[in-house]
PDB file of N, CA and C in Angstrom:
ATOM      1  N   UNK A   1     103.834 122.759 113.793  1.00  0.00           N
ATOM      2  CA  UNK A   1     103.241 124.034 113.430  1.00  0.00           C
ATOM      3  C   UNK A   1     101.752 123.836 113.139  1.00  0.00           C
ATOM      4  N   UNK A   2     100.958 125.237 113.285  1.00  0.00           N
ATOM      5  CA  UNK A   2      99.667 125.123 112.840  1.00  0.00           C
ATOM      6  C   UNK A   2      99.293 125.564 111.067  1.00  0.00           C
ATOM      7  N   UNK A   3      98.503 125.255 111.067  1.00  0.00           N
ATOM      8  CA  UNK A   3      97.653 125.712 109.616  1.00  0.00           C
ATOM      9  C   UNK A   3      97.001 127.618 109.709  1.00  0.00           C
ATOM     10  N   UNK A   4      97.906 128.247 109.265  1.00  0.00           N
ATOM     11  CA  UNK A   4      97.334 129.716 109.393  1.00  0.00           C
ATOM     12  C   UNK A   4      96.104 130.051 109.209  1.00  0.00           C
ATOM     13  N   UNK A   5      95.222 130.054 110.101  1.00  0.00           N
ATOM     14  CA  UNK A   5      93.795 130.906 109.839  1.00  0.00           C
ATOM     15  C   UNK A   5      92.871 129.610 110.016  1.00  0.00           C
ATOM     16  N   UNK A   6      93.030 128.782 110.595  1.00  0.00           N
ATOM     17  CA  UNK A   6      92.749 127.450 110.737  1.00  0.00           C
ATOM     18  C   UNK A   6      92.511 127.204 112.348  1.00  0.00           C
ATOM     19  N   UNK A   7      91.385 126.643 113.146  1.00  0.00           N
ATOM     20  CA  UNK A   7      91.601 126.381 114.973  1.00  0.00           C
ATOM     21  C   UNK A   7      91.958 127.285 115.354  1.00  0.00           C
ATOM     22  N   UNK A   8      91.225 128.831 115.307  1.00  0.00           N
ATOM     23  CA  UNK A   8      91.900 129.330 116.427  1.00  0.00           C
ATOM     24  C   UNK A   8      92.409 129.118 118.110  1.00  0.00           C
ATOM     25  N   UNK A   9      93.598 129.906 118.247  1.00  0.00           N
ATOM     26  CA  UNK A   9      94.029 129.883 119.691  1.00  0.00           C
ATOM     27  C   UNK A   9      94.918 128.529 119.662  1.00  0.00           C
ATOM     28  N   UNK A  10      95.520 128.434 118.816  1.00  0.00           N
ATOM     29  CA  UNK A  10      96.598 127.747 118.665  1.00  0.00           C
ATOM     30  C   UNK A  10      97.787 128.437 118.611  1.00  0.00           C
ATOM     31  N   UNK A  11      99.021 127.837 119.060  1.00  0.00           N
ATOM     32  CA  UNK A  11     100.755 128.948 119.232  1.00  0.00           C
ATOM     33  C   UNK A  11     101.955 127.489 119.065  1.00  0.00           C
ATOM     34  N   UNK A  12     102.609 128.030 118.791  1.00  0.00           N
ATOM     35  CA  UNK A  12     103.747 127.408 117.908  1.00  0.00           C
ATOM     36  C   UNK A  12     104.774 128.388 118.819  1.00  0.00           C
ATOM     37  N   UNK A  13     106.241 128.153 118.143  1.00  0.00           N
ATOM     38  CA  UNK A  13     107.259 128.834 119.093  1.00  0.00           C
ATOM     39  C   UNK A  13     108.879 128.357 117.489  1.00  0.00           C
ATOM     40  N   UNK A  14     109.886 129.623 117.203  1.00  0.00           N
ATOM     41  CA  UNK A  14     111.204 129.357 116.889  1.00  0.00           C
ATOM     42  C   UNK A  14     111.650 129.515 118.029  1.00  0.00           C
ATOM     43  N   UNK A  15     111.991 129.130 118.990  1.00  0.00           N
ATOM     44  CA  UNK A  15     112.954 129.607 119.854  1.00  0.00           C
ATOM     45  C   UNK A  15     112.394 130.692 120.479  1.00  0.00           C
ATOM     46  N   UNK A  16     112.435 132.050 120.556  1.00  0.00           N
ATOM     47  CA  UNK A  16     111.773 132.916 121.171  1.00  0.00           C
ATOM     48  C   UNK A  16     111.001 133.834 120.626  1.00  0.00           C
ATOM     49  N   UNK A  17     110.430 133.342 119.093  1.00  0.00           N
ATOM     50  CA  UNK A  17     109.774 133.979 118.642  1.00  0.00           C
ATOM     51  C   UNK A  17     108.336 132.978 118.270  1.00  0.00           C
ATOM     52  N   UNK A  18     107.023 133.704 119.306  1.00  0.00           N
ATOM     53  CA  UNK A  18     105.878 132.947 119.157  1.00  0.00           C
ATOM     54  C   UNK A  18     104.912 133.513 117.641  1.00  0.00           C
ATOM     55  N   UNK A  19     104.491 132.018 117.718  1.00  0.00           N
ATOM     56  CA  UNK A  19     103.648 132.102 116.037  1.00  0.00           C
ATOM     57  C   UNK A  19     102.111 131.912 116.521  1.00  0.00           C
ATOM     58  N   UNK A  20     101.352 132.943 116.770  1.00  0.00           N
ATOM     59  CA  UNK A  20      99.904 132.829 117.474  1.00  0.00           C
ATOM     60  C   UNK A  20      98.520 132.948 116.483  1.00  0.00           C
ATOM     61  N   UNK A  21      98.165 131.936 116.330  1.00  0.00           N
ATOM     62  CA  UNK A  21      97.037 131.297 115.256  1.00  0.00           C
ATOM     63  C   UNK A  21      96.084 131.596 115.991  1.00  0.00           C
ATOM     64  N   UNK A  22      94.573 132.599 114.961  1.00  0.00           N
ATOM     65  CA  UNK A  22      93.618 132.994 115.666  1.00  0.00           C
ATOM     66  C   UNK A  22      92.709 132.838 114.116  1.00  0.00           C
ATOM     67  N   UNK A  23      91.487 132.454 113.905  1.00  0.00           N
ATOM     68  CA  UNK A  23      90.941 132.555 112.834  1.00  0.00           C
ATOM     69  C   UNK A  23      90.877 133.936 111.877  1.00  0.00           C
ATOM     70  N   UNK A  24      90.901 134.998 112.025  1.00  0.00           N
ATOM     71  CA  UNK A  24      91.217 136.082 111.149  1.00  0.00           C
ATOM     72  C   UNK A  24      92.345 136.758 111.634  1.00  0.00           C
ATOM     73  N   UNK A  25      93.572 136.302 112.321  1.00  0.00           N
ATOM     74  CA  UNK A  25      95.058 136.743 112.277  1.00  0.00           C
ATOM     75  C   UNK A  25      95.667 135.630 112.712  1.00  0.00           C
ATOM     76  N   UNK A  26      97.230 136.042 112.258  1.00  0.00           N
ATOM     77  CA  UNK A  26      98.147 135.308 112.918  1.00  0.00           C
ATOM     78  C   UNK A  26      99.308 136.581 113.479  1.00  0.00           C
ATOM     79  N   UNK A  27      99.875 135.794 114.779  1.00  0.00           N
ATOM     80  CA  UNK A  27      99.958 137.002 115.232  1.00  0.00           C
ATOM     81  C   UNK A  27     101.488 136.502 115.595  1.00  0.00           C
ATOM     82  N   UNK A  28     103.118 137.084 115.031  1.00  0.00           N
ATOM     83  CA  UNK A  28     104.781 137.236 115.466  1.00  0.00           C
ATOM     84  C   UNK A  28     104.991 137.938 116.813  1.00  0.00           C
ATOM     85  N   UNK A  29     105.099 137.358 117.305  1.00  0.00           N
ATOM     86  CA  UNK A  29     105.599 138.327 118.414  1.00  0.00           C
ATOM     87  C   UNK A  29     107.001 137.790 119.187  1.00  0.00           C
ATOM     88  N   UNK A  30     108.380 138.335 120.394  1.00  0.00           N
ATOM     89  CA  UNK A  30     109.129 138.101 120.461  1.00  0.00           C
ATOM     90  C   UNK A  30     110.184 138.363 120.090  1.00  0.00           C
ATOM     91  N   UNK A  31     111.343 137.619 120.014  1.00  0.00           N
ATOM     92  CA  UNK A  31     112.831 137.756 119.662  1.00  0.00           C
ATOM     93  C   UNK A  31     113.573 136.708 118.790  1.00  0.00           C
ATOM     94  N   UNK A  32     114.347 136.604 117.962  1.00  0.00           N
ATOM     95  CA  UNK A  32     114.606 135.464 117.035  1.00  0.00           C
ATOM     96  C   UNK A  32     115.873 136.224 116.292  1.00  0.00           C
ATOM     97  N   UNK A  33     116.828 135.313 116.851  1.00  0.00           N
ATOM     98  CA  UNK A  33     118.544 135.665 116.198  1.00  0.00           C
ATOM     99  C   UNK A  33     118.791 134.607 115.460  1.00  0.00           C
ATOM    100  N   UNK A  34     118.861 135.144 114.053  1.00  0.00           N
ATOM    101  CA  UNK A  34     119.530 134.514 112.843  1.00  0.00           C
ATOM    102  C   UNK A  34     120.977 134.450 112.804  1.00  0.00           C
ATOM    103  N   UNK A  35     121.548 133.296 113.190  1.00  0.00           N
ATOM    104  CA  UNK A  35     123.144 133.627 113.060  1.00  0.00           C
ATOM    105  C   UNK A  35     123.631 132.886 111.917  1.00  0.00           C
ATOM    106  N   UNK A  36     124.756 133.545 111.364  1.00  0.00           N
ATOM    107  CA  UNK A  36     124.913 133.408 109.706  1.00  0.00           C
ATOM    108  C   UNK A  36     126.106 132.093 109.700  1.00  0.00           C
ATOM    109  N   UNK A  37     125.463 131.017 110.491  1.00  0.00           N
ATOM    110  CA  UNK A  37     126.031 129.784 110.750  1.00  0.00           C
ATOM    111  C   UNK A  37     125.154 128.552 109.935  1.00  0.00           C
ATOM    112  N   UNK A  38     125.160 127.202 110.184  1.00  0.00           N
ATOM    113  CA  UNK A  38     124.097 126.077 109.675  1.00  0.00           C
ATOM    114  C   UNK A  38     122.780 126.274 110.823  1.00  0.00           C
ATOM    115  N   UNK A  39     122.672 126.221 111.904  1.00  0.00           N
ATOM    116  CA  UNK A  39     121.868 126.997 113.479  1.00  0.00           C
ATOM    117  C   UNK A  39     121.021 127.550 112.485  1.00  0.00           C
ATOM    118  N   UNK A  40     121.425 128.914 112.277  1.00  0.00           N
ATOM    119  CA  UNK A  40     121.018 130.136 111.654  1.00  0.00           C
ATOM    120  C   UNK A  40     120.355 130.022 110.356  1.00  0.00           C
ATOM    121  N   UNK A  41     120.364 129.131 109.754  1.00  0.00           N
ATOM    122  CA  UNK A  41     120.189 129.053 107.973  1.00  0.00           C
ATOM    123  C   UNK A  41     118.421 127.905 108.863  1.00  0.00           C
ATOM    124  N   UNK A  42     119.350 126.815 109.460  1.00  0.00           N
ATOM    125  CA  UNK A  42     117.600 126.069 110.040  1.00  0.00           C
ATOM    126  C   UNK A  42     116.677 126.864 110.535  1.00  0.00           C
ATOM    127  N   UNK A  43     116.661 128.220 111.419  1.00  0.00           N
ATOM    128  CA  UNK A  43     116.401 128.829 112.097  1.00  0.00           C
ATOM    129  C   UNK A  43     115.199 129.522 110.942  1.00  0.00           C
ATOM    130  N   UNK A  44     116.225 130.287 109.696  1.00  0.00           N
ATOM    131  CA  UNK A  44     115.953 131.430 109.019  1.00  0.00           C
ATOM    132  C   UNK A  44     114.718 130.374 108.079  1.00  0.00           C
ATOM    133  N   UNK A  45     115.065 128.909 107.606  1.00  0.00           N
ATOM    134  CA  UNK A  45     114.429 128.333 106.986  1.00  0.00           C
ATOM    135  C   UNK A  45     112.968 127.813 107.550  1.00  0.00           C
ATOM    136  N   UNK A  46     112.905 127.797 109.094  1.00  0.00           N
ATOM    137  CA  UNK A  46     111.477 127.652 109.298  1.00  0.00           C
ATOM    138  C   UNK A  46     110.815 128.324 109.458  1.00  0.00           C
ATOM    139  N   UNK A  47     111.585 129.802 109.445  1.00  0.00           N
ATOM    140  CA  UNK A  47     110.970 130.941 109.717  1.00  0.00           C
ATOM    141  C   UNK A  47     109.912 131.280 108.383  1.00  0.00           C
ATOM    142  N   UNK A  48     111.018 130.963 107.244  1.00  0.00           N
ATOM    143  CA  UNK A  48     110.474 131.101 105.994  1.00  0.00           C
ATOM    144  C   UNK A  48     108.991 130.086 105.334  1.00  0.00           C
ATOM    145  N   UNK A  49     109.178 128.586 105.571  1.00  0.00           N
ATOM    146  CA  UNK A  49     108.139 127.809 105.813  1.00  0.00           C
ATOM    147  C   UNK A  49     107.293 128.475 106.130  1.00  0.00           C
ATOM    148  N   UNK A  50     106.876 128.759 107.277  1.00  0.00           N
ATOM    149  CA  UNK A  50     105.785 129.585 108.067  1.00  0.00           C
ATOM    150  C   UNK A  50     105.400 130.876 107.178  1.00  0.00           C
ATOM    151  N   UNK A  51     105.875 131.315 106.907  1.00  0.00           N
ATOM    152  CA  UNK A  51     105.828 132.962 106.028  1.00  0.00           C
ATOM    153  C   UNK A  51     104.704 132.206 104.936  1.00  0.00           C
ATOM    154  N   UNK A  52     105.957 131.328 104.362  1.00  0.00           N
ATOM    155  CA  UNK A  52     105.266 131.063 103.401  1.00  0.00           C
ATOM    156  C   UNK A  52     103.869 130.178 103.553  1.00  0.00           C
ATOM    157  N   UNK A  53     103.110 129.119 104.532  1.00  0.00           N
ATOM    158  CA  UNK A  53     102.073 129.220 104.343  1.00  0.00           C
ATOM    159  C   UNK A  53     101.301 130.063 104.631  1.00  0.00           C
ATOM    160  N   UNK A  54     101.800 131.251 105.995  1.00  0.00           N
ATOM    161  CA  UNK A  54     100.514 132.526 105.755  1.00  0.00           C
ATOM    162  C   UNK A  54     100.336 132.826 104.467  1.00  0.00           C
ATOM    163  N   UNK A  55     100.984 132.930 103.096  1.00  0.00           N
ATOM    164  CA  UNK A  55     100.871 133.880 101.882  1.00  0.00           C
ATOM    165  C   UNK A  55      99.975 133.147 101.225  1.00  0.00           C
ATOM    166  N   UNK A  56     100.464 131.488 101.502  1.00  0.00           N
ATOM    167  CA  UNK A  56      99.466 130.743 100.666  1.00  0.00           C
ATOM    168  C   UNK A  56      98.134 130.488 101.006  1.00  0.00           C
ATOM    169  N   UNK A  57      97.216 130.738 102.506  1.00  0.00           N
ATOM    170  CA  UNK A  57      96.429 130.519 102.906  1.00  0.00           C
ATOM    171  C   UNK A  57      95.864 131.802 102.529  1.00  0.00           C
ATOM    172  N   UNK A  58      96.681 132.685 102.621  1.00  0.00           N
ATOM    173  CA  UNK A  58      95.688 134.389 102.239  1.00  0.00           C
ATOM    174  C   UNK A  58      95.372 134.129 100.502  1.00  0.00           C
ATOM    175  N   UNK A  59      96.347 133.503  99.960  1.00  0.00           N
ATOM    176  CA  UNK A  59      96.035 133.555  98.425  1.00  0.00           C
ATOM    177  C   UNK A  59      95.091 132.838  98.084  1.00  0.00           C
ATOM    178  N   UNK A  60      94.312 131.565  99.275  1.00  0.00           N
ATOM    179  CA  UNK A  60      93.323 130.726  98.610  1.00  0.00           C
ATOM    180  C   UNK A  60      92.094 131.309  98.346  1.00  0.00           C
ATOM    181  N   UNK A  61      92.164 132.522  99.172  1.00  0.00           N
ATOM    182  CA  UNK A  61      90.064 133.045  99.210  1.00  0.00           C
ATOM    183  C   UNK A  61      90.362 134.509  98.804  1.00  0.00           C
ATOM    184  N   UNK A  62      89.160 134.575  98.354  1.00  0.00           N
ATOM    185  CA  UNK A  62      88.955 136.165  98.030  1.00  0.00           C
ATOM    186  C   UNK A  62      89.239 137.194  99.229  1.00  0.00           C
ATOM    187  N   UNK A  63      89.744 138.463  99.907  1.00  0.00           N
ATOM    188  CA  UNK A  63      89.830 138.945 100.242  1.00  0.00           C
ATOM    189  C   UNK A  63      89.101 140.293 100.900  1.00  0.00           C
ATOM    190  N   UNK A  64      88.643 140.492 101.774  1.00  0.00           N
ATOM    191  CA  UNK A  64      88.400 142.205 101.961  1.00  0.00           C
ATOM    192  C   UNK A  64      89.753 143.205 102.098  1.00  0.00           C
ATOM    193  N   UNK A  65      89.426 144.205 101.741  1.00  0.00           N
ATOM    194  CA  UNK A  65      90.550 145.646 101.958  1.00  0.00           C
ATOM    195  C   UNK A  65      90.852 145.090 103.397  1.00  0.00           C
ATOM    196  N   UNK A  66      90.083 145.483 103.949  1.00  0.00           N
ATOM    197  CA  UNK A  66      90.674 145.114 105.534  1.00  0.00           C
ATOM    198  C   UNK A  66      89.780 144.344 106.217  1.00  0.00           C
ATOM    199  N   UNK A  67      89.670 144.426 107.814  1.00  0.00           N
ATOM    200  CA  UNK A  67      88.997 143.569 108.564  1.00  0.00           C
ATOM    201  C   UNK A  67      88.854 144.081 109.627  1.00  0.00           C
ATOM    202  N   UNK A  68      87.569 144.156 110.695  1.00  0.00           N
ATOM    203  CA  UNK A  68      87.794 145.204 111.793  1.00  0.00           C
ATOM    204  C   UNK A  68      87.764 143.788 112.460  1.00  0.00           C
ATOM    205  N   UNK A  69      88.607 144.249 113.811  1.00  0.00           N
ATOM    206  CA  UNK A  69      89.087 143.538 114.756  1.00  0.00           C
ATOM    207  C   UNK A  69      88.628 144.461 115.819  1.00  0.00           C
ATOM    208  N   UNK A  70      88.220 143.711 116.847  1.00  0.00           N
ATOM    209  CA  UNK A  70      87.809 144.418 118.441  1.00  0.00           C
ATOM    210  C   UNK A  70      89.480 143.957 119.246  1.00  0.00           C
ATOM    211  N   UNK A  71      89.896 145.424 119.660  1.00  0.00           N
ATOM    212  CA  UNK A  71      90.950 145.574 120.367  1.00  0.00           C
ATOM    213  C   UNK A  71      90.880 144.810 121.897  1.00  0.00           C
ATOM    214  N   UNK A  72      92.137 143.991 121.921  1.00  0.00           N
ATOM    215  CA  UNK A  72      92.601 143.037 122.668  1.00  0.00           C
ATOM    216  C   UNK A  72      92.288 144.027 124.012  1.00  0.00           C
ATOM    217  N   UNK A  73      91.661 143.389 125.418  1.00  0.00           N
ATOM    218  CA  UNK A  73      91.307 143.997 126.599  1.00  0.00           C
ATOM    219  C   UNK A  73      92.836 142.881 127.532  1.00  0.00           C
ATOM    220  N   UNK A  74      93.290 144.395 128.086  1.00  0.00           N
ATOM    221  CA  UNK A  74      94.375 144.009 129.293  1.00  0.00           C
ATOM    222  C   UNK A  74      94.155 143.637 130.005  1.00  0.00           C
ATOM    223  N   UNK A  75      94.369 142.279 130.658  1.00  0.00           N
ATOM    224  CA  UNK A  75      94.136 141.994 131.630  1.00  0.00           C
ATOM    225  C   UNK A  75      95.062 141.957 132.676  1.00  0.00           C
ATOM    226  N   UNK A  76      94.514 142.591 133.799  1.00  0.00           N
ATOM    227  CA  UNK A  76      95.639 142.546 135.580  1.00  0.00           C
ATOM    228  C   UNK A  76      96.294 141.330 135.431  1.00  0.00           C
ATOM    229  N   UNK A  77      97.504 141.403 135.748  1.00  0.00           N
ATOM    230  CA  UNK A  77      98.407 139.908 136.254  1.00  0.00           C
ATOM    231  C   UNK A  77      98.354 139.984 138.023  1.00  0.00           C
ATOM    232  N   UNK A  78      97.519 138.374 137.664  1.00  0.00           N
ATOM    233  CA  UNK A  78      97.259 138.688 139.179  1.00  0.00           C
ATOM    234  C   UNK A  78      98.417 138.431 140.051  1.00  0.00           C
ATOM    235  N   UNK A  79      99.413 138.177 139.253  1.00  0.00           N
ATOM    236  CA  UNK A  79     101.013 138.034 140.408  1.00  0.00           C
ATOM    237  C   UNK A  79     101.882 139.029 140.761  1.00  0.00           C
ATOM    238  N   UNK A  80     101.173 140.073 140.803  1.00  0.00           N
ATOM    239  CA  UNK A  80     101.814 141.785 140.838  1.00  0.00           C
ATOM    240  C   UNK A  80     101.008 141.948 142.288  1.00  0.00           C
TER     241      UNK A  80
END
């Protein structure tokens, strides 16, 4: 895993849910089935790890209300 808010353009992966490290976001995206098995508890537990250093990296610095971000530009897939 990466360090949240740390190198951007770094990505991590649970299974099918990607963890995308950018210097002012981190970004969940995907699918991720918790099954209420031992699988499921490892699954739910690294999920939680991760949670938990985003909270702790936001808790080290002072904060703004928000943050403007310039909206992500689509790009053509050139295999269409």
């Amino acid at each position: 895993m990466f360090k949240p808010f740390e190198h951007g353009d770094e990505s991590s992966a649970i299974y099918d849910l990607t963890l995308e490290n950018q210097v002012d976001c981190v970004s969940l995206y995907g699918n991720l089935q918790i099954t209420k098995d031992q699988a499921g508890l490892k699954t739910a537990k690294a999920l939680q790890s991760f949670v938990n250093e985003v909270v702790a990296a936001l808790e080290k610095q002072p904060l703004p209300e928000q943050i403007e971000r310039q909206q992500e530009q689509e790009v053509e897939n050139p295999f269409l």
